[in-house]
C-alpha atoms as a PDB file:
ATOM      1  CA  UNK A   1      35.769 -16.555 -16.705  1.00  0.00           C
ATOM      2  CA  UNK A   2      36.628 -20.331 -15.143  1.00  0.00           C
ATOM      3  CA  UNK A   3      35.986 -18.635 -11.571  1.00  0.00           C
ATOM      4  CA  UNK A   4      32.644 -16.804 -12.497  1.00  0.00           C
ATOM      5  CA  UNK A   5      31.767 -20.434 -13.829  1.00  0.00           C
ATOM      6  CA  UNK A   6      32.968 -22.116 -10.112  1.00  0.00           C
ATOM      7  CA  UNK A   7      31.531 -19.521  -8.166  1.00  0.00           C
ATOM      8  CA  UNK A   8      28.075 -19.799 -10.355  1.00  0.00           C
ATOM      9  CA  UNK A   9      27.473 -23.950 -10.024  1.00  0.00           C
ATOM     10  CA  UNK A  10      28.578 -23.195  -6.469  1.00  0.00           C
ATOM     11  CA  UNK A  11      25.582 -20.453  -5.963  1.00  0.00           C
ATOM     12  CA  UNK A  12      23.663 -23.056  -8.010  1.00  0.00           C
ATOM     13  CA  UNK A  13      24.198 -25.696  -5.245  1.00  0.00           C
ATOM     14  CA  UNK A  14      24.371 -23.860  -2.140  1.00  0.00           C
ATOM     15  CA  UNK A  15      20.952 -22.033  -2.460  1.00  0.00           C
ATOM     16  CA  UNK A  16      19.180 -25.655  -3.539  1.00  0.00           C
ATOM     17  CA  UNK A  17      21.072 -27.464  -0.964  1.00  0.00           C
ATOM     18  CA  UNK A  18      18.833 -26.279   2.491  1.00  0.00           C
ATOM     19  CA  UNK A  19      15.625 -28.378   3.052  1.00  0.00           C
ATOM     20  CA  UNK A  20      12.955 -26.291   3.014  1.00  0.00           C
ATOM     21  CA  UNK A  21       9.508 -26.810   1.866  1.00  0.00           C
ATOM     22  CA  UNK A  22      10.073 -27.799  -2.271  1.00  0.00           C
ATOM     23  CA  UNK A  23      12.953 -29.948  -1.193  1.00  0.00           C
ATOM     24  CA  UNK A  24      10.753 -31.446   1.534  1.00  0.00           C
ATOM     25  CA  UNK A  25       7.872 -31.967  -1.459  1.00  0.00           C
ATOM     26  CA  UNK A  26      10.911 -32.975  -3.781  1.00  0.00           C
ATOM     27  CA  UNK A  27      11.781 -35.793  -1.305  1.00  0.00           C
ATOM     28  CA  UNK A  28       7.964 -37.048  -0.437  1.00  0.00           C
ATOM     29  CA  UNK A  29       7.797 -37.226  -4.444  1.00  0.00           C
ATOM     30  CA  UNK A  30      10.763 -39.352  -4.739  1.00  0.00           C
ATOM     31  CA  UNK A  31      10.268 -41.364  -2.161  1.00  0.00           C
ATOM     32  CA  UNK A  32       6.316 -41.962  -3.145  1.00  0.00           C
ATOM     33  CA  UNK A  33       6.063 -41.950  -6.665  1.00  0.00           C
ATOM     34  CA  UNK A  34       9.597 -41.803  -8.440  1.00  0.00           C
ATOM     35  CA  UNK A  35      12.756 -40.346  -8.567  1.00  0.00           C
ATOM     36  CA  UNK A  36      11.475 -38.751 -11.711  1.00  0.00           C
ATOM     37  CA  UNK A  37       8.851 -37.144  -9.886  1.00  0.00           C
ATOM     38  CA  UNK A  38      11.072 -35.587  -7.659  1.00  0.00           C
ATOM     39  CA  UNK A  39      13.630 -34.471  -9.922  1.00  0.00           C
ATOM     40  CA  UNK A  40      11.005 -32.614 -12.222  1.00  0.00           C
ATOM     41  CA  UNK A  41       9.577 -30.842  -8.725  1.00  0.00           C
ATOM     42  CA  UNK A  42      13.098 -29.843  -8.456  1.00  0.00           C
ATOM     43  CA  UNK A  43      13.598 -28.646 -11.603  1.00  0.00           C
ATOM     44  CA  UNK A  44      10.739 -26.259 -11.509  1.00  0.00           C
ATOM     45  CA  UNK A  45      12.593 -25.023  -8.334  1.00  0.00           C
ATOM     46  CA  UNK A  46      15.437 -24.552 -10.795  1.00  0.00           C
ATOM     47  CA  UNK A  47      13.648 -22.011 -12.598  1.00  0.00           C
ATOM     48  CA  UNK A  48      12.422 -19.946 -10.210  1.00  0.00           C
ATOM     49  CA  UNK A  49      16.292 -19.933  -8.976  1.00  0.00           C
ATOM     50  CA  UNK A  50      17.889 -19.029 -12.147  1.00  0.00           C
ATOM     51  CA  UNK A  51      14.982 -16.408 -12.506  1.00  0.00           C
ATOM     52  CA  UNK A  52      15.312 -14.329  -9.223  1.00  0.00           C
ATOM     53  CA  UNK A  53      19.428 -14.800  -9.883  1.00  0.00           C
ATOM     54  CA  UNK A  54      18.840 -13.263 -13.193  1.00  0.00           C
ATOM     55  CA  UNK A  55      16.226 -10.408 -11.674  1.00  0.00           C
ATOM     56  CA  UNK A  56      18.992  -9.836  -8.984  1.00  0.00           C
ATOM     57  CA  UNK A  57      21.942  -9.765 -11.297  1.00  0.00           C
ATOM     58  CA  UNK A  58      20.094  -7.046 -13.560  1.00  0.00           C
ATOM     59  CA  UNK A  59      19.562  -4.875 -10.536  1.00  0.00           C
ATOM     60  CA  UNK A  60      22.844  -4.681  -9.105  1.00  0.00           C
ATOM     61  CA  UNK A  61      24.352  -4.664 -12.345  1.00  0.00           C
ATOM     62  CA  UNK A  62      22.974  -1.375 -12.870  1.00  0.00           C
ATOM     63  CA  UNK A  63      24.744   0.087  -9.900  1.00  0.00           C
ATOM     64  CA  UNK A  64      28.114  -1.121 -10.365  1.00  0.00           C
ATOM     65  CA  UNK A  65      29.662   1.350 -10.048  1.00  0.00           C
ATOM     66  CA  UNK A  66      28.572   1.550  -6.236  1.00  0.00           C
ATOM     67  CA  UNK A  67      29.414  -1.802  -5.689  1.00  0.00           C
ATOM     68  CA  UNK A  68      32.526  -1.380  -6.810  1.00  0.00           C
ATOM     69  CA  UNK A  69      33.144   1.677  -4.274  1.00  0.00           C
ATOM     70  CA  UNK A  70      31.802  -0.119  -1.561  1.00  0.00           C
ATOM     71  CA  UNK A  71      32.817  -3.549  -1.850  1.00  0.00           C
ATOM     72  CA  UNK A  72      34.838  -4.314   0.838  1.00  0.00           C
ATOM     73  CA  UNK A  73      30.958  -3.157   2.984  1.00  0.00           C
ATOM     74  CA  UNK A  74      28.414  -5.173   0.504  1.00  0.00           C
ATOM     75  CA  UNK A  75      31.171  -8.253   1.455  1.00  0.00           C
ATOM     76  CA  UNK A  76      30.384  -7.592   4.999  1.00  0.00           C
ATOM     77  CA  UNK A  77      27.039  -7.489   4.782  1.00  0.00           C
ATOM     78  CA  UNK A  78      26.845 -10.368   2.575  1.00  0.00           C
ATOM     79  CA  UNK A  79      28.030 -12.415   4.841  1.00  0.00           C
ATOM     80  CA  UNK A  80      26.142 -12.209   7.737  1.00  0.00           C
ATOM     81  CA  UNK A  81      23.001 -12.204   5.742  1.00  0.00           C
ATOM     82  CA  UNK A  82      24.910 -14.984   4.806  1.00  0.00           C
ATOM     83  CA  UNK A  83      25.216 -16.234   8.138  1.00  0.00           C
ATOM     84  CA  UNK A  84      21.761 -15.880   9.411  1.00  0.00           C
ATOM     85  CA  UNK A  85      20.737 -17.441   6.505  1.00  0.00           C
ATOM     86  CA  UNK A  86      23.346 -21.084   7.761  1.00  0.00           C
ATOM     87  CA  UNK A  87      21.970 -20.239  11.549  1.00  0.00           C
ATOM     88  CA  UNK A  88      18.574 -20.524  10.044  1.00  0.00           C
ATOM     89  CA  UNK A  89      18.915 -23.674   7.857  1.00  0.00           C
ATOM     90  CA  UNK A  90      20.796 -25.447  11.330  1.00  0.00           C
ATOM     91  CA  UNK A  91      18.203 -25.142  13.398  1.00  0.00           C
ATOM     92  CA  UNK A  92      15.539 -26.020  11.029  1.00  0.00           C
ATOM     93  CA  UNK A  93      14.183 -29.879  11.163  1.00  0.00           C
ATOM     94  CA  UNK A  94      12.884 -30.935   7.911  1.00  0.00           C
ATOM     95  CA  UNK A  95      11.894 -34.110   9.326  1.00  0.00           C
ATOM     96  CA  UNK A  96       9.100 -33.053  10.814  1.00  0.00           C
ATOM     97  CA  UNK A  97       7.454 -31.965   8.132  1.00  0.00           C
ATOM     98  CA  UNK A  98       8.103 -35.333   5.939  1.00  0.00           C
ATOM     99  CA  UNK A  99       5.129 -37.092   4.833  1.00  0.00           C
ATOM    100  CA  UNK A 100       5.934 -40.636   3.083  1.00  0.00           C
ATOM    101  CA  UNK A 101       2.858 -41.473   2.209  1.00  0.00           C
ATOM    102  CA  UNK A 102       1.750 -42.573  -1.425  1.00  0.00           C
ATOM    103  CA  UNK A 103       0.197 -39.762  -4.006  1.00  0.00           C
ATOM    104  CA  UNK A 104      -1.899 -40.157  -6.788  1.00  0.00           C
ATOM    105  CA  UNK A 105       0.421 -39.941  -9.762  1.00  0.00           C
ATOM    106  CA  UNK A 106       0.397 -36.852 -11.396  1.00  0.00           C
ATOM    107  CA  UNK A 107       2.252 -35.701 -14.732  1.00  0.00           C
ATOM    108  CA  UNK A 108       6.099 -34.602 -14.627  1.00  0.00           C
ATOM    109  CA  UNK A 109       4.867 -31.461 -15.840  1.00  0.00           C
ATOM    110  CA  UNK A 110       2.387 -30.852 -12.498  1.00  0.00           C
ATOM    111  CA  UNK A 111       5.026 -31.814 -10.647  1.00  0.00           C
ATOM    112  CA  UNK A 112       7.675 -29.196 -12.389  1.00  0.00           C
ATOM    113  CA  UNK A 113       5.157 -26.384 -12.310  1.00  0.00           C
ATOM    114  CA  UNK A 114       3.947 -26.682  -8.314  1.00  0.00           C
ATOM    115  CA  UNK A 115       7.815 -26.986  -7.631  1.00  0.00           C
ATOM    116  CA  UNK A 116       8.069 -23.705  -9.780  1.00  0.00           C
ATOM    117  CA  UNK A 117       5.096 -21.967  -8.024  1.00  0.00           C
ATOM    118  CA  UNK A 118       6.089 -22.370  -4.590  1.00  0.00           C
ATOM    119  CA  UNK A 119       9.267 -21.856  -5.027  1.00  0.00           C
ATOM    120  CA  UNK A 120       8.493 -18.422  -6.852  1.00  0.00           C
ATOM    121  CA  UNK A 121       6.609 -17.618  -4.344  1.00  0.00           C
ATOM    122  CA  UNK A 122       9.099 -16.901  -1.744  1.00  0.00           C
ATOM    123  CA  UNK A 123      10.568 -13.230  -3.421  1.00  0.00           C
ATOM    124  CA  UNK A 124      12.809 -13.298  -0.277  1.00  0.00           C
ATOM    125  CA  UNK A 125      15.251 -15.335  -1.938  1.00  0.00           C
ATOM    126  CA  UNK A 126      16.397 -11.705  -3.574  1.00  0.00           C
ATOM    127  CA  UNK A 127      18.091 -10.989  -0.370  1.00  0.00           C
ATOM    128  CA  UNK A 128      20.106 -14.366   0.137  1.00  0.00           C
ATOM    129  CA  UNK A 129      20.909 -13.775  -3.657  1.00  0.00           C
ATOM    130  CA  UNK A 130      22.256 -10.398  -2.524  1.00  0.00           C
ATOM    131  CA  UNK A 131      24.245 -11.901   0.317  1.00  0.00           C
ATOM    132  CA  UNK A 132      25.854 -14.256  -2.212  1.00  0.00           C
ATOM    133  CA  UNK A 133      26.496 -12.143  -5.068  1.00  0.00           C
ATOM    134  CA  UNK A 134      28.180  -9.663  -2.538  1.00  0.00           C
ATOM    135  CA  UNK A 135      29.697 -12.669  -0.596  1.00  0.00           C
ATOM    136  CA  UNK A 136      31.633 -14.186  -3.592  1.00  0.00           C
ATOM    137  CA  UNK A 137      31.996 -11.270  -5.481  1.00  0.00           C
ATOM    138  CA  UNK A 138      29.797 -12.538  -8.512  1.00  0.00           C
ATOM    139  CA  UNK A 139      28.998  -8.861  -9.934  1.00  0.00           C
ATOM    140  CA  UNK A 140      32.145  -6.906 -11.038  1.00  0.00           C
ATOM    141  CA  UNK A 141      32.367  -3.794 -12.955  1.00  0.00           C
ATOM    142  CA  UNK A 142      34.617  -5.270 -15.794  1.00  0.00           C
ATOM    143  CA  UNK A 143      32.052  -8.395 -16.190  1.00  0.00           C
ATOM    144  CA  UNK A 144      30.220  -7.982 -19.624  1.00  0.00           C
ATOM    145  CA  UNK A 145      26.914  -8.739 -19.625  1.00  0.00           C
ATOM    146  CA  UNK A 146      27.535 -11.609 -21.409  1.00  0.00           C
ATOM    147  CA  UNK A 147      30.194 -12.879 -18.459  1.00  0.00           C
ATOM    148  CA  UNK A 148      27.215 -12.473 -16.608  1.00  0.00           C
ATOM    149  CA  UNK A 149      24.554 -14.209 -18.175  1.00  0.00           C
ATOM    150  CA  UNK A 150      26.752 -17.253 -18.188  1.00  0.00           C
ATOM    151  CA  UNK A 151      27.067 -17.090 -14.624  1.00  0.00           C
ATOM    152  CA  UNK A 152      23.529 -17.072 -14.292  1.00  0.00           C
ATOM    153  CA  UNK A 153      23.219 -20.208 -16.309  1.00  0.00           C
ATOM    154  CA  UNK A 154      25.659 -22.200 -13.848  1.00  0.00           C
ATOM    155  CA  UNK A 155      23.540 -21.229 -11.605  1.00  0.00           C
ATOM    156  CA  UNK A 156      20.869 -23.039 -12.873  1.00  0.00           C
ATOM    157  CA  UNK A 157      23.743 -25.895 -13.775  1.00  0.00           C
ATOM    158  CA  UNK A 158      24.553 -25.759 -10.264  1.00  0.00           C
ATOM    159  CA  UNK A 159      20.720 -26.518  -9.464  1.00  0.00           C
ATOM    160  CA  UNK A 160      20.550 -29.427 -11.745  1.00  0.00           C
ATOM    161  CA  UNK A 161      23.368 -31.280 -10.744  1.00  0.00           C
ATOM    162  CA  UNK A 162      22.217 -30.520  -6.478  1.00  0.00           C
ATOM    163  CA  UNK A 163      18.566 -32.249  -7.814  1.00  0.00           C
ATOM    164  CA  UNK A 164      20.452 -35.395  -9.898  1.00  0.00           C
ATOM    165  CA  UNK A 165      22.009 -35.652  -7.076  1.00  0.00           C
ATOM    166  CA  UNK A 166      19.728 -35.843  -4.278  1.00  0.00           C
ATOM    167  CA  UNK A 167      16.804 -37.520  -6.107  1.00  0.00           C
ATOM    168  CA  UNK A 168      19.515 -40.558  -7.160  1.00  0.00           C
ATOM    169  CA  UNK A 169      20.515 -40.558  -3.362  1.00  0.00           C
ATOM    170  CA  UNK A 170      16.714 -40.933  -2.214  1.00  0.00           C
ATOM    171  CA  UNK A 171      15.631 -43.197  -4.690  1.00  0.00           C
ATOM    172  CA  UNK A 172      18.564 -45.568  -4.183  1.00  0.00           C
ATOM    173  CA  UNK A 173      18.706 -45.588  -0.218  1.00  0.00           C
ATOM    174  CA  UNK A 174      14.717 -45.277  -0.023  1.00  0.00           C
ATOM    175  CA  UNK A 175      14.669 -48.874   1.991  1.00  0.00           C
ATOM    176  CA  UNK A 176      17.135 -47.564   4.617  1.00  0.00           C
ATOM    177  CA  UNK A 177      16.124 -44.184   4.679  1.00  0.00           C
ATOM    178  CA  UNK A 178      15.883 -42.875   8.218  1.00  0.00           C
ATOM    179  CA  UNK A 179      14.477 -39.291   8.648  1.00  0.00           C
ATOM    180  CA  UNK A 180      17.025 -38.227  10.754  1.00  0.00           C
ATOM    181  CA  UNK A 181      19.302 -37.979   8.022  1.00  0.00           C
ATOM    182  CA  UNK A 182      17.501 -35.307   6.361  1.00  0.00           C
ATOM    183  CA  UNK A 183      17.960 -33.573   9.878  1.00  0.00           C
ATOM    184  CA  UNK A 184      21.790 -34.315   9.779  1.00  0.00           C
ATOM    185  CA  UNK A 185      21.809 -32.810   5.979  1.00  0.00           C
ATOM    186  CA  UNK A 186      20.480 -29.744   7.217  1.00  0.00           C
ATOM    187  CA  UNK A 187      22.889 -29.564  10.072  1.00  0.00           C
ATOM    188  CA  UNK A 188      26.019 -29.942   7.694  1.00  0.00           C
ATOM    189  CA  UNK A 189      24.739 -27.446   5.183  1.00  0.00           C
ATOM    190  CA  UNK A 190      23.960 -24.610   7.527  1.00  0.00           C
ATOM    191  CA  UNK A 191      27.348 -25.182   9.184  1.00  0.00           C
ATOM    192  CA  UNK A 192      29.019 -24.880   5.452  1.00  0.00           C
ATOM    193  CA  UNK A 193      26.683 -21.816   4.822  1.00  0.00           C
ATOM    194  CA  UNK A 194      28.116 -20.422   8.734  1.00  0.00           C
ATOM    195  CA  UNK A 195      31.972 -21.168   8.098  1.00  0.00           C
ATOM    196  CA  UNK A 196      31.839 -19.110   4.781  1.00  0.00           C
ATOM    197  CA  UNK A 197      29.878 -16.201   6.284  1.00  0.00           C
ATOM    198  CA  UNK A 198      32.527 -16.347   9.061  1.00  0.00           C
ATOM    199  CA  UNK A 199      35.585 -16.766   6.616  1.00  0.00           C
ATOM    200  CA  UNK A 200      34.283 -13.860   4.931  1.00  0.00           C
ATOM    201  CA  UNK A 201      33.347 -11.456   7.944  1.00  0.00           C
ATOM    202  CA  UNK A 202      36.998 -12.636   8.709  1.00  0.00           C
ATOM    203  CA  UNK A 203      38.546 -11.517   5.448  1.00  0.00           C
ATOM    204  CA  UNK A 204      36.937  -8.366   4.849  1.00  0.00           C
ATOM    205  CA  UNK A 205      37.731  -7.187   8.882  1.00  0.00           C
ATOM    206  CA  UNK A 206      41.417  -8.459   7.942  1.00  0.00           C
ATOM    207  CA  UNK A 207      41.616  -6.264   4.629  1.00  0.00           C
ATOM    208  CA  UNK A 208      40.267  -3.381   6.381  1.00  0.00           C
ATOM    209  CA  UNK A 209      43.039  -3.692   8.920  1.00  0.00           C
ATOM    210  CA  UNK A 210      45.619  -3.530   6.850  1.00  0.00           C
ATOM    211  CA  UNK A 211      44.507  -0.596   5.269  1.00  0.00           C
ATOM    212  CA  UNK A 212      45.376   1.517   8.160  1.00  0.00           C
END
């Protein structure tokens, strides 16, 4: 139970962590009208998260059986969806599309449902939830549902504590921020994301070995 919990906040954090356009919007937010602002953009990003990880869960949970017989393949897989995923979040610049500029204030719950909304939008997430799920091994056959629907929720804890995080480190360093730091974020997180999809193309080629 403790590692579905790890491996959840970790899921939770890795698939908030890349910049792409709500954390850009959560970081023009903070940095023009609040940390507040940003953190409640995030959190409707949270939703939509825990929401597809839920959707995704339910599917594959429903086919355990298959994952189960084909593990040691769905780990493969997952991790080089895995690693295209890393390639693409390195040589992404999310400086570029940084606007600092002041916005009319709007309500904490505008800002939680246009977070929500556009991150909803992008249904492709389902596959990087696939990757990970497969990567880490977050479905197994003798997980209850329950098991499961905890998991989901440290997701979602996972989320939350990536947001905290990154709106407090805006908001405090907002008078020294330089740009290229969000470019340098992105560079470190795509190389985590690529050293795990490695590790685990790695481990799965290494169990297969020894098999024969």
């Amino acid at each position: 139970m403790l590692g579905l919990i790890g491996k959840g906040l970790f899921i939770g954090i890795l698939v908030s962590a890349p910049l792409g356009p709500v954390g850009m919007l959560c970081i023009q937010r903070t940095l023009g009208k609040g940390r507040w602002h940003g953190f409640f953009t995030g959190m409707g990003a949270m939703l939509s998260d825990t929401i597809y990880a839920a959707v995704t869960c339910l599917g594959m949970g429903f086919v355990d059986g298959f994952i189960e017989a084909n593990q040691a393949v769905l780990q493969l897989v997952g991790s080089i969806v895995l690693g295209l995923f890393g390639y693409y979040t390195y040589r992404n610049n999310p400086a570029k599309k940084l606007k600092t500029q002041r916005e009319k204030k709007i309500s904490y719950t505008s800002d939680f449902f246009t977070g929500f909304l556009l991150t909803f939008s992008n249904v492709l997430i389902v596959l990087l939830y696939i990757g990970l799920f497969a990567r880490f091994g977050f479905i197994k056959a003798d997980y209850s549902i329950w098991m499961l629907m905890v998991g989901v929720m440290c997701i979602g804890v996972g989320a939350v504590a990536w947001w905290l995080g990154v709106t407090y480190f805006i908001s405090k360093m907002g008078k020294w921020f330089n740009i290229m730091d969000l470019w340098i974020l992105n560079k470190i997180v795509g190389t985590v994301i690529i050293v795990l999809s490695i590790v685990g193309i790695i481990s799965v080629l290494y169990c297969y070995s020894l098999s024969f």
